[in-house]
C-alpha atoms as a PDB file:
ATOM      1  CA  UNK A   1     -19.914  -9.909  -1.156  1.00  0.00           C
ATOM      2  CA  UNK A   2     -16.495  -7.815  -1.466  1.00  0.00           C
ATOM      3  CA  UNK A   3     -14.359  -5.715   0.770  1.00  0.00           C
ATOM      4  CA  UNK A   4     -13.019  -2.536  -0.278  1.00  0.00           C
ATOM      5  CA  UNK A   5      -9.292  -1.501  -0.199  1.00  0.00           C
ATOM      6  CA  UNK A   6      -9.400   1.453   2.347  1.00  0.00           C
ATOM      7  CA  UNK A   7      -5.635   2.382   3.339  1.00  0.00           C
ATOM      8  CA  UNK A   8      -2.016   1.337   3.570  1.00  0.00           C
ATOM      9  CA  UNK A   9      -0.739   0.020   6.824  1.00  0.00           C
ATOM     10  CA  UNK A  10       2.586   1.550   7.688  1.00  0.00           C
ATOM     11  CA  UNK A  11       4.678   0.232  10.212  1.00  0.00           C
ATOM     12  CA  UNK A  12       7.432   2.562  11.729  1.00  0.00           C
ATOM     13  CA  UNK A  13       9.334   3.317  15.169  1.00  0.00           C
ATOM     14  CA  UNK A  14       8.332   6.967  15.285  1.00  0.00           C
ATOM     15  CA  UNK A  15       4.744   7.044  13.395  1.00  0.00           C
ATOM     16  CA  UNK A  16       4.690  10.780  14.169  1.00  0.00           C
ATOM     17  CA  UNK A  17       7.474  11.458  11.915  1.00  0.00           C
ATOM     18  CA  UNK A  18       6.945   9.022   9.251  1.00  0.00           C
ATOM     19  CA  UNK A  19       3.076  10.495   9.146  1.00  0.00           C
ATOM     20  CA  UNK A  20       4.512  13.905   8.645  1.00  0.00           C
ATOM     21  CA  UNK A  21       6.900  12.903   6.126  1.00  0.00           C
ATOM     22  CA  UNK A  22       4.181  11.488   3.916  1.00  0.00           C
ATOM     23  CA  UNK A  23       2.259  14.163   4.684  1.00  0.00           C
ATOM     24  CA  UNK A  24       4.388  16.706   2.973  1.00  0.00           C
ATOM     25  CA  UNK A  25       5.425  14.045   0.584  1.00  0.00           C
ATOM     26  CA  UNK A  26       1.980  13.955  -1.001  1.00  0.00           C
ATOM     27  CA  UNK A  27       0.603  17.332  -0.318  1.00  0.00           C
ATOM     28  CA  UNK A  28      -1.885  15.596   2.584  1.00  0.00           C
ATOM     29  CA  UNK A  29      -2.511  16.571   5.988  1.00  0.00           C
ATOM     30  CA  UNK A  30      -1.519  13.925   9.086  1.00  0.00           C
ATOM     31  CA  UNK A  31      -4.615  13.454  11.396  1.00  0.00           C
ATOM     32  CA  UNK A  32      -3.329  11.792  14.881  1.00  0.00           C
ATOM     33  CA  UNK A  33      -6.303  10.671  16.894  1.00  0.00           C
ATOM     34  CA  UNK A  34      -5.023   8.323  18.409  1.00  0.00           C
ATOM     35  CA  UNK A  35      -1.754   6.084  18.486  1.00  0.00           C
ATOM     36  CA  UNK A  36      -1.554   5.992  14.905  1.00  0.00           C
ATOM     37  CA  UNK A  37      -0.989   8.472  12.505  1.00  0.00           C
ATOM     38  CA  UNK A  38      -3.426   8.613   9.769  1.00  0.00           C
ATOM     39  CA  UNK A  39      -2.375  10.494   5.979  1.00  0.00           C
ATOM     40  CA  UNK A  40      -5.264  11.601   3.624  1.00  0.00           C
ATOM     41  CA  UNK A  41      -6.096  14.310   1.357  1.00  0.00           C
ATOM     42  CA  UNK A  42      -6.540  17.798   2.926  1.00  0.00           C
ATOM     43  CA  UNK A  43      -9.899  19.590   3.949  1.00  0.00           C
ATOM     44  CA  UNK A  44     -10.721  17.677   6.870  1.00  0.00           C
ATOM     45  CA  UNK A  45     -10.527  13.770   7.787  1.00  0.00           C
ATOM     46  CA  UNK A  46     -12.608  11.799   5.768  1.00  0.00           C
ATOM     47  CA  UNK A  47     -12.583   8.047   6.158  1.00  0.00           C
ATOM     48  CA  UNK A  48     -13.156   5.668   4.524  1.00  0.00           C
ATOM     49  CA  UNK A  49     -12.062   8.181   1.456  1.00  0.00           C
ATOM     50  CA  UNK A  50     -14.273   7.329  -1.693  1.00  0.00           C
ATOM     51  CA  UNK A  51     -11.139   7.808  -3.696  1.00  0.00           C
ATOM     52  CA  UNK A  52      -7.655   7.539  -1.906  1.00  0.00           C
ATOM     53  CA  UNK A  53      -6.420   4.805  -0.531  1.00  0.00           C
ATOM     54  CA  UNK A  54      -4.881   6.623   3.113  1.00  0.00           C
ATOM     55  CA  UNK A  55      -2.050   5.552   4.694  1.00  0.00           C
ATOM     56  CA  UNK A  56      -2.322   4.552   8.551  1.00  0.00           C
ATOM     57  CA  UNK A  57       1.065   4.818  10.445  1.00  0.00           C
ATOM     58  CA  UNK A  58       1.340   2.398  12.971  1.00  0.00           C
ATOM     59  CA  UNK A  59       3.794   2.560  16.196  1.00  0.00           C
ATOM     60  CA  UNK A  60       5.890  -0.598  16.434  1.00  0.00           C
ATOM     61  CA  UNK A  61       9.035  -1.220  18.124  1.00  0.00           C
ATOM     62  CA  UNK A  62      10.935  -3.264  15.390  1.00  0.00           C
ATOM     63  CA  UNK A  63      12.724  -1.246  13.251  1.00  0.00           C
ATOM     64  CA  UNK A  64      12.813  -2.166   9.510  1.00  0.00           C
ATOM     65  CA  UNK A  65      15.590  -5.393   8.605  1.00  0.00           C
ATOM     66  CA  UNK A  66      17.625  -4.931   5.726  1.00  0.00           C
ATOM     67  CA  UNK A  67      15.592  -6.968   3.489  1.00  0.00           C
ATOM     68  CA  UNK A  68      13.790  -4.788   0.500  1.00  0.00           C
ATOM     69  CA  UNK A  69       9.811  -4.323   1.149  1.00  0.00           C
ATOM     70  CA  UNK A  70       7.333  -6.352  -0.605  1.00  0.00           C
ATOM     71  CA  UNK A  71       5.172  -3.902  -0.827  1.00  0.00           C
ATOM     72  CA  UNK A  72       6.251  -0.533  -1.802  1.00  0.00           C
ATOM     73  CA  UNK A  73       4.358   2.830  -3.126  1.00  0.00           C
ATOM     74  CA  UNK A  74       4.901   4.426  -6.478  1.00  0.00           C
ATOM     75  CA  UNK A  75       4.353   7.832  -6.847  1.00  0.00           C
ATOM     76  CA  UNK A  76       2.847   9.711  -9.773  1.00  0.00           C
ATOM     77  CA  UNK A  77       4.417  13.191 -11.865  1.00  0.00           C
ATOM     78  CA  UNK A  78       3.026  14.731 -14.602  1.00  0.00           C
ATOM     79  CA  UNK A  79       6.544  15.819 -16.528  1.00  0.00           C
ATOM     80  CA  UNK A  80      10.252  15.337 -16.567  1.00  0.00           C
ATOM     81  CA  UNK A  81      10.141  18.802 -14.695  1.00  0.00           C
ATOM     82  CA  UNK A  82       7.766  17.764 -11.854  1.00  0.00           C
ATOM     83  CA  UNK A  83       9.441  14.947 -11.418  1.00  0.00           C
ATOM     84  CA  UNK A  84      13.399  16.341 -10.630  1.00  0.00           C
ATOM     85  CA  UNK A  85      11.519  18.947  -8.443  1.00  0.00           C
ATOM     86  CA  UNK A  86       9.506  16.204  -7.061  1.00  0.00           C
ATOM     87  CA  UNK A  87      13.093  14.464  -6.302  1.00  0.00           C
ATOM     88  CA  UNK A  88      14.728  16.975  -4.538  1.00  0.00           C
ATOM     89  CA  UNK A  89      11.784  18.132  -2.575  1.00  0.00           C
ATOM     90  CA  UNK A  90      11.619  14.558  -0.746  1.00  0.00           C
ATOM     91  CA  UNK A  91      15.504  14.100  -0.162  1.00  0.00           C
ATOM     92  CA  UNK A  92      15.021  17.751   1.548  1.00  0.00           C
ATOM     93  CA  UNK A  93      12.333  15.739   3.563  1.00  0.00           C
ATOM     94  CA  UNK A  94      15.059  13.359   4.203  1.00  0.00           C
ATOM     95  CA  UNK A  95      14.036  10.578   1.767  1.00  0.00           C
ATOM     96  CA  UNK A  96      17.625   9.194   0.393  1.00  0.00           C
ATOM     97  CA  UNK A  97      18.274   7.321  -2.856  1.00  0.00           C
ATOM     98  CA  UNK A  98      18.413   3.643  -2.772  1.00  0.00           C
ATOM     99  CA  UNK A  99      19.883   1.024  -5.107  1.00  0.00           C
ATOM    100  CA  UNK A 100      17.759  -2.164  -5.104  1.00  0.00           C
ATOM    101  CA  UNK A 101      19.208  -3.320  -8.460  1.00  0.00           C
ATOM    102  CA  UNK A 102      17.287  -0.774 -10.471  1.00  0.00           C
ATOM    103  CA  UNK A 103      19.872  -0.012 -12.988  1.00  0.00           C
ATOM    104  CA  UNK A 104      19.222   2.260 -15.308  1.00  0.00           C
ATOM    105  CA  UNK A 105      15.493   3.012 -15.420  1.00  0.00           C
ATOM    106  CA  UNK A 106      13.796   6.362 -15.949  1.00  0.00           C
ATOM    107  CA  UNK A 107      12.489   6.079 -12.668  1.00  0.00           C
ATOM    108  CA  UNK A 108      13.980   7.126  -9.081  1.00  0.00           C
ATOM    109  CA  UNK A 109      13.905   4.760  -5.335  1.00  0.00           C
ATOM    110  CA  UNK A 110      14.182   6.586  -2.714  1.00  0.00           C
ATOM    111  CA  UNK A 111      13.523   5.669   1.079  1.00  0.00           C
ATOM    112  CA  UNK A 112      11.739   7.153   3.377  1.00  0.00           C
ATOM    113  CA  UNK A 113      13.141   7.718   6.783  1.00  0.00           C
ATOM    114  CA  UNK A 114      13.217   4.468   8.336  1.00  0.00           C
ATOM    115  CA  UNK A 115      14.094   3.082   5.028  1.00  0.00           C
ATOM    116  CA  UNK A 116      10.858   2.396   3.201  1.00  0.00           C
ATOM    117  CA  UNK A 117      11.263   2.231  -0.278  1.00  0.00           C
ATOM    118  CA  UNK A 118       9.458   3.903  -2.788  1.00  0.00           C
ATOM    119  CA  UNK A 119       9.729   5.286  -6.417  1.00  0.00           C
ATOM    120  CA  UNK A 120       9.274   8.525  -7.944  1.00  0.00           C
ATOM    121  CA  UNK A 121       7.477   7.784 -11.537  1.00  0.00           C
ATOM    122  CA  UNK A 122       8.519   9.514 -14.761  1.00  0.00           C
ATOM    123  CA  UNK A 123       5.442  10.593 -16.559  1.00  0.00           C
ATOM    124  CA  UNK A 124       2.892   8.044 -17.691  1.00  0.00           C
ATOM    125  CA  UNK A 125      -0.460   8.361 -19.002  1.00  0.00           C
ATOM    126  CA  UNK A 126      -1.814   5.623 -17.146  1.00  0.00           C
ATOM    127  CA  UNK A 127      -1.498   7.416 -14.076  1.00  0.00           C
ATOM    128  CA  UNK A 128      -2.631  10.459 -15.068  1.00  0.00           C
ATOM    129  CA  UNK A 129      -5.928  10.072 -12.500  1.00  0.00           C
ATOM    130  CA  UNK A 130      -4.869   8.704 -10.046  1.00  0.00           C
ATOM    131  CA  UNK A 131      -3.411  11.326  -7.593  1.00  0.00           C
ATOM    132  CA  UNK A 132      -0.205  11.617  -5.766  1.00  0.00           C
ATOM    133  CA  UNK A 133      -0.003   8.018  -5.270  1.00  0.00           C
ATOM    134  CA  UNK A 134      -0.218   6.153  -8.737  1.00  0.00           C
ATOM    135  CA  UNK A 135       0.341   2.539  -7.313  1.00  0.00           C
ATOM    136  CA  UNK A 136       0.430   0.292  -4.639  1.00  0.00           C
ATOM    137  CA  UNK A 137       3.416  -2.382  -5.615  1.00  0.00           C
ATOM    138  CA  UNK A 138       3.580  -5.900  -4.511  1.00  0.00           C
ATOM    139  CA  UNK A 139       5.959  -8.414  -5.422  1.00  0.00           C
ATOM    140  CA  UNK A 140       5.270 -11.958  -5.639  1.00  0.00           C
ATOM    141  CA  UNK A 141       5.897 -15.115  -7.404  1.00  0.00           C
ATOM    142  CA  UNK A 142       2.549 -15.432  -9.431  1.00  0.00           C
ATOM    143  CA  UNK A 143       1.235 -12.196 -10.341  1.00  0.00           C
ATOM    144  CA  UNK A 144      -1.813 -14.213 -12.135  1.00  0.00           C
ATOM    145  CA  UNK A 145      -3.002 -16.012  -9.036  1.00  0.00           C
ATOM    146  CA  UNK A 146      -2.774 -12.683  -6.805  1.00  0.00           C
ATOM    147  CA  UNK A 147      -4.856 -11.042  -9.097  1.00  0.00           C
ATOM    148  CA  UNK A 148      -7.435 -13.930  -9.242  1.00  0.00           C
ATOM    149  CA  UNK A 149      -7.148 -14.200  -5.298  1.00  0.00           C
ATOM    150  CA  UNK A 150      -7.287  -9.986  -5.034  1.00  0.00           C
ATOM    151  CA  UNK A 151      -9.862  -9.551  -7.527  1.00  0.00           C
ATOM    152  CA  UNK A 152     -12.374 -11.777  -5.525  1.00  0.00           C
ATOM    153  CA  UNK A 153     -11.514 -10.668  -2.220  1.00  0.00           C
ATOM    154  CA  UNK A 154     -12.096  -7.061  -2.666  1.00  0.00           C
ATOM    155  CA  UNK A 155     -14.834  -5.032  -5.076  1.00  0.00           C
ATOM    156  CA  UNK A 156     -11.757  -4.299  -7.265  1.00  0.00           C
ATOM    157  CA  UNK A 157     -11.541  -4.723 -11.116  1.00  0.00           C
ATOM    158  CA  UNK A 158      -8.620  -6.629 -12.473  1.00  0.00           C
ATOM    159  CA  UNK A 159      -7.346  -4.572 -15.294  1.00  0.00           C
ATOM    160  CA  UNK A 160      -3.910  -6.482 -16.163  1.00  0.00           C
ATOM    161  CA  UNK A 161      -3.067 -10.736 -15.589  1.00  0.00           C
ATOM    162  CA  UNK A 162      -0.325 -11.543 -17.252  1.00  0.00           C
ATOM    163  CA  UNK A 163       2.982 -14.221 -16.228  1.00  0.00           C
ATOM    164  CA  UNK A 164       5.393 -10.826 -15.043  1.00  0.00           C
ATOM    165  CA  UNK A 165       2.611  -8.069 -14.255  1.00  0.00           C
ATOM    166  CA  UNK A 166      -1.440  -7.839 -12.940  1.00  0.00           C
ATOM    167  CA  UNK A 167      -3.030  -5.086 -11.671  1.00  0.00           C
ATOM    168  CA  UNK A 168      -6.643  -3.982 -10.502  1.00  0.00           C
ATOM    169  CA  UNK A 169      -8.399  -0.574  -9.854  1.00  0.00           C
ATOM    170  CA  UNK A 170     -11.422   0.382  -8.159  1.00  0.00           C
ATOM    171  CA  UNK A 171     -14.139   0.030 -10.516  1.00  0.00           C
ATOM    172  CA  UNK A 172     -15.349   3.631  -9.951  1.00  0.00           C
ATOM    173  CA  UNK A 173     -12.183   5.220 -11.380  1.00  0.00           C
ATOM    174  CA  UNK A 174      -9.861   7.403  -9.869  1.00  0.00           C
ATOM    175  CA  UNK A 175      -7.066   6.660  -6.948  1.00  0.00           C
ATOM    176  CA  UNK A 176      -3.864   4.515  -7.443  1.00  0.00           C
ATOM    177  CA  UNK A 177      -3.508   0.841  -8.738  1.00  0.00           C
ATOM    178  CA  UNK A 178      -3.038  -2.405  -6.846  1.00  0.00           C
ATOM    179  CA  UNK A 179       0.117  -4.043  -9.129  1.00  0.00           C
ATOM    180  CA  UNK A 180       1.881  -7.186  -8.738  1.00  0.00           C
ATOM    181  CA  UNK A 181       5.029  -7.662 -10.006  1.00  0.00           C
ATOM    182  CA  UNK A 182       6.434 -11.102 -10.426  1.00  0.00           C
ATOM    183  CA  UNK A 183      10.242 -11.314  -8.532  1.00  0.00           C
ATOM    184  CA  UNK A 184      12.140 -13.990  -7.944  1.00  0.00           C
ATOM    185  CA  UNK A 185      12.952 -14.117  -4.217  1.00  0.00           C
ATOM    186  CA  UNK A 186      10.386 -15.474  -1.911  1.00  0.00           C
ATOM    187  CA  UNK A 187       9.144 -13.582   1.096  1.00  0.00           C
ATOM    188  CA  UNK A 188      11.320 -13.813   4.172  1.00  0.00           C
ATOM    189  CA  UNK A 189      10.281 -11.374   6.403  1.00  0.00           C
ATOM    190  CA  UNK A 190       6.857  -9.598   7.839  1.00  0.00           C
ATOM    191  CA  UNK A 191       5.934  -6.912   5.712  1.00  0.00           C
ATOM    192  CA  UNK A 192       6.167  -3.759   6.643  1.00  0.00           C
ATOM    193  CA  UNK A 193       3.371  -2.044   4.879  1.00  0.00           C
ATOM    194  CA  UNK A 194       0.235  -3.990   3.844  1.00  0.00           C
ATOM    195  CA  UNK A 195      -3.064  -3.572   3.122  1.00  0.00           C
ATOM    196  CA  UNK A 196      -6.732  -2.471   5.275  1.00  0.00           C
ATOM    197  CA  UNK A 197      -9.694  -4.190   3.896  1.00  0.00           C
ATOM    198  CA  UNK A 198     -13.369  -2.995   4.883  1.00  0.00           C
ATOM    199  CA  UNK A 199     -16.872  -4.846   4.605  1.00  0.00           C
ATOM    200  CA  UNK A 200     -19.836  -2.629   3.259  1.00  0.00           C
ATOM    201  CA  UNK A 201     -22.127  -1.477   5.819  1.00  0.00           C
ATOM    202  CA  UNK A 202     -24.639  -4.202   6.065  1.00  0.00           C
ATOM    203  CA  UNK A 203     -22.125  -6.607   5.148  1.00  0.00           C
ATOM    204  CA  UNK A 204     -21.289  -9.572   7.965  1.00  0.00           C
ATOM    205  CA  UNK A 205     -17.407  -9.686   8.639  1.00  0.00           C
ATOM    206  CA  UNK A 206     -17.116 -12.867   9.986  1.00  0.00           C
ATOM    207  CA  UNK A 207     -18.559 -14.373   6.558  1.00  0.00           C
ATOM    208  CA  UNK A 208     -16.092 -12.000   4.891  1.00  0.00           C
ATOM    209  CA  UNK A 209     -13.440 -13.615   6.777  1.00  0.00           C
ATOM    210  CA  UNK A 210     -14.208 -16.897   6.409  1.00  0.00           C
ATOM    211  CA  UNK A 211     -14.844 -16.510   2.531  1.00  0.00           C
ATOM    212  CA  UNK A 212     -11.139 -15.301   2.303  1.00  0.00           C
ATOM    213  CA  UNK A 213     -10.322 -18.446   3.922  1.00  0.00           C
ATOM    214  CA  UNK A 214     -11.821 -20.149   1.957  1.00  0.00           C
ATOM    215  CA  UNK A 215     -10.210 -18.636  -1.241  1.00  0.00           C
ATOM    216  CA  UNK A 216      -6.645 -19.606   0.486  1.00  0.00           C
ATOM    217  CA  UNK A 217      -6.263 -16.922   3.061  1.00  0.00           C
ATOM    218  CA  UNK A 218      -4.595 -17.869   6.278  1.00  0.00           C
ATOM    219  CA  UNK A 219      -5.313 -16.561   9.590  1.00  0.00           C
ATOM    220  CA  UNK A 220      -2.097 -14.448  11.209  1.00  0.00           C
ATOM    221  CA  UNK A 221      -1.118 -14.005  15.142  1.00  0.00           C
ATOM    222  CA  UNK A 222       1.228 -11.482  15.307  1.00  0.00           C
ATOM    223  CA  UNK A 223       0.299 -10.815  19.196  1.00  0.00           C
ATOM    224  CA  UNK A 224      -3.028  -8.834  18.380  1.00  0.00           C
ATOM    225  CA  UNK A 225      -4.955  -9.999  21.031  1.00  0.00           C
ATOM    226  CA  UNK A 226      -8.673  -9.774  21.325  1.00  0.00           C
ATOM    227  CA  UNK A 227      -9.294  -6.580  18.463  1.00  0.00           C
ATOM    228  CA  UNK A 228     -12.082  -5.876  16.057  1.00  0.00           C
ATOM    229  CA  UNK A 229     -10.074  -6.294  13.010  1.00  0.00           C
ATOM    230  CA  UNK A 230      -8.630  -9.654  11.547  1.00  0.00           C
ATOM    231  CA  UNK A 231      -5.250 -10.464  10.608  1.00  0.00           C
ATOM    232  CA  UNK A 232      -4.742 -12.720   7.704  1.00  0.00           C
ATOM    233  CA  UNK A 233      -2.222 -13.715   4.762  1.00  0.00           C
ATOM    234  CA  UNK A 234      -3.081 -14.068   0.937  1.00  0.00           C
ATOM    235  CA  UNK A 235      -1.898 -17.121  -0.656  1.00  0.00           C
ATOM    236  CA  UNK A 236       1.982 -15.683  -0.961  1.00  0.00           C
ATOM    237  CA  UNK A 237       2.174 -14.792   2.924  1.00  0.00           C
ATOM    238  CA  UNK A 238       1.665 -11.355   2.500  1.00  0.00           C
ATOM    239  CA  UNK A 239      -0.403  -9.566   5.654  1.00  0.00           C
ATOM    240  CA  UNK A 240      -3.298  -7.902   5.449  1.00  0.00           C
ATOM    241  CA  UNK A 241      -6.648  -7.318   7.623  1.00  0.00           C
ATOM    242  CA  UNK A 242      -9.771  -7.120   7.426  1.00  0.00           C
ATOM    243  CA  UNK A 243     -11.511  -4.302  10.280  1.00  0.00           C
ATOM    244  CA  UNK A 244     -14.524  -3.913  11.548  1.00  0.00           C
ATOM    245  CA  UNK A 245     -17.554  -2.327   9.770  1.00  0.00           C
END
């Protein structure tokens, strides 16, 4: 059994906006069904996408603290050129440049607008499949252990495990990485983007869940209620869930 990585959780006051933002960020459309705002390639909502992971915008009413994300998005350019024009098309979208201690690196943080931070990539190879988004970045303490814990929780392949760096892929190719980069700082507050797991049709949920436990995966009340999906933490406290087939 394995679940499969199927979008980004995004928290944010005004999940319209933020939606549309991305949106035009990535060259996607925003789909709003519902409450949320879904992101995902253009042509028509299709979801799960074999590919992409999506992102799902999600109204709360906490806005983000001043404490720098745990998980944050990297984002892919093919030259030096595509990635200044990349740059100034997202602070006319009203990203804005953020230091987080950076220094002098040949890549760019911005925030979106409710101050989630990303980075704008300078050309690598390693990303040159993967679409708009090239990564999904976590930072944690052990980067080994996350990938042993991530790489038997979902149907990913674990490409990279090493003391400072891991990261995993989908085995089929294509669509960003899942990266963990060892920090020193511990987590102190919720995150505010995580990650939506899905079982394969057929596949029993409840067994899912209780085989994450079992791996060292806590179960998380953050006032859900009664839903169909499953809140939980991976062994560094970092949410994700697990929905309903």
């Amino acid at each position: 059994m394995a679940l499969r990585p199927v979008m980004v959780n995004v928290k944010a006051l005004d999940a319209s906006a933020v939606g549309r933002f991305w949106a035009e960020a990535l060259g996607w459309t925003a789909y709003s069904a519902g409450v949320t705002t879904y992101v995902g390639p253009p042509g028509g909502l299709v979801w799960p996408d074999p590919v992409v992971l999506g992102l799902d915008v999600v109204p709360v009413p906490e806005r983000k603290t001043a404490v720098k994300n745990r998980v944050h998005l990297d984002l892919a350019t093919v030259s030096a050129g595509h990635q200044a024009e990349m740059i100034a098309r997202l602070r006319s979208l009203g990203a804005t440049p953020v230091d987080v201690g950076q220094g002098d690196v040949p890549w760019t943080v911005l925030a979106d607008p409710e101050g989630n931070e990303f980075c704008v990539l300078e050309p690598r190879e390693l990303y040159r499949d993967t679409g708009p988004v090239a990564a999904v970045v976590v930072d944690c303490t052990d980067p080994r252990a996350m990938a042993r814990f991530w790489g038997e929780a979902t149907d990913w392949t674990v490409h990279e495990a090493a003391d400072d760096h891991a990261s995993l892929r989908s085995a089929k190719g294509g669509g960003p990485y899942l990266e963990f980069l060892r920090t020193p700082d511990a987590k102190t507050v919720p995150d505010r983007l995580h990650l939506d797991l899905l079982p394969y049709p057929g596949d029993d949920k409840a067994a899912e869940v209780d085989r994450l436990r079992a791996m060292g995966a806590a179960d998380l009340d953050v006032g859900q209620g009664d839903v169909a999906w499953t809140c939980l933490t991976d062994p560094e406290g970092h949410e994700f869930c697990v929905l309903a087939p």
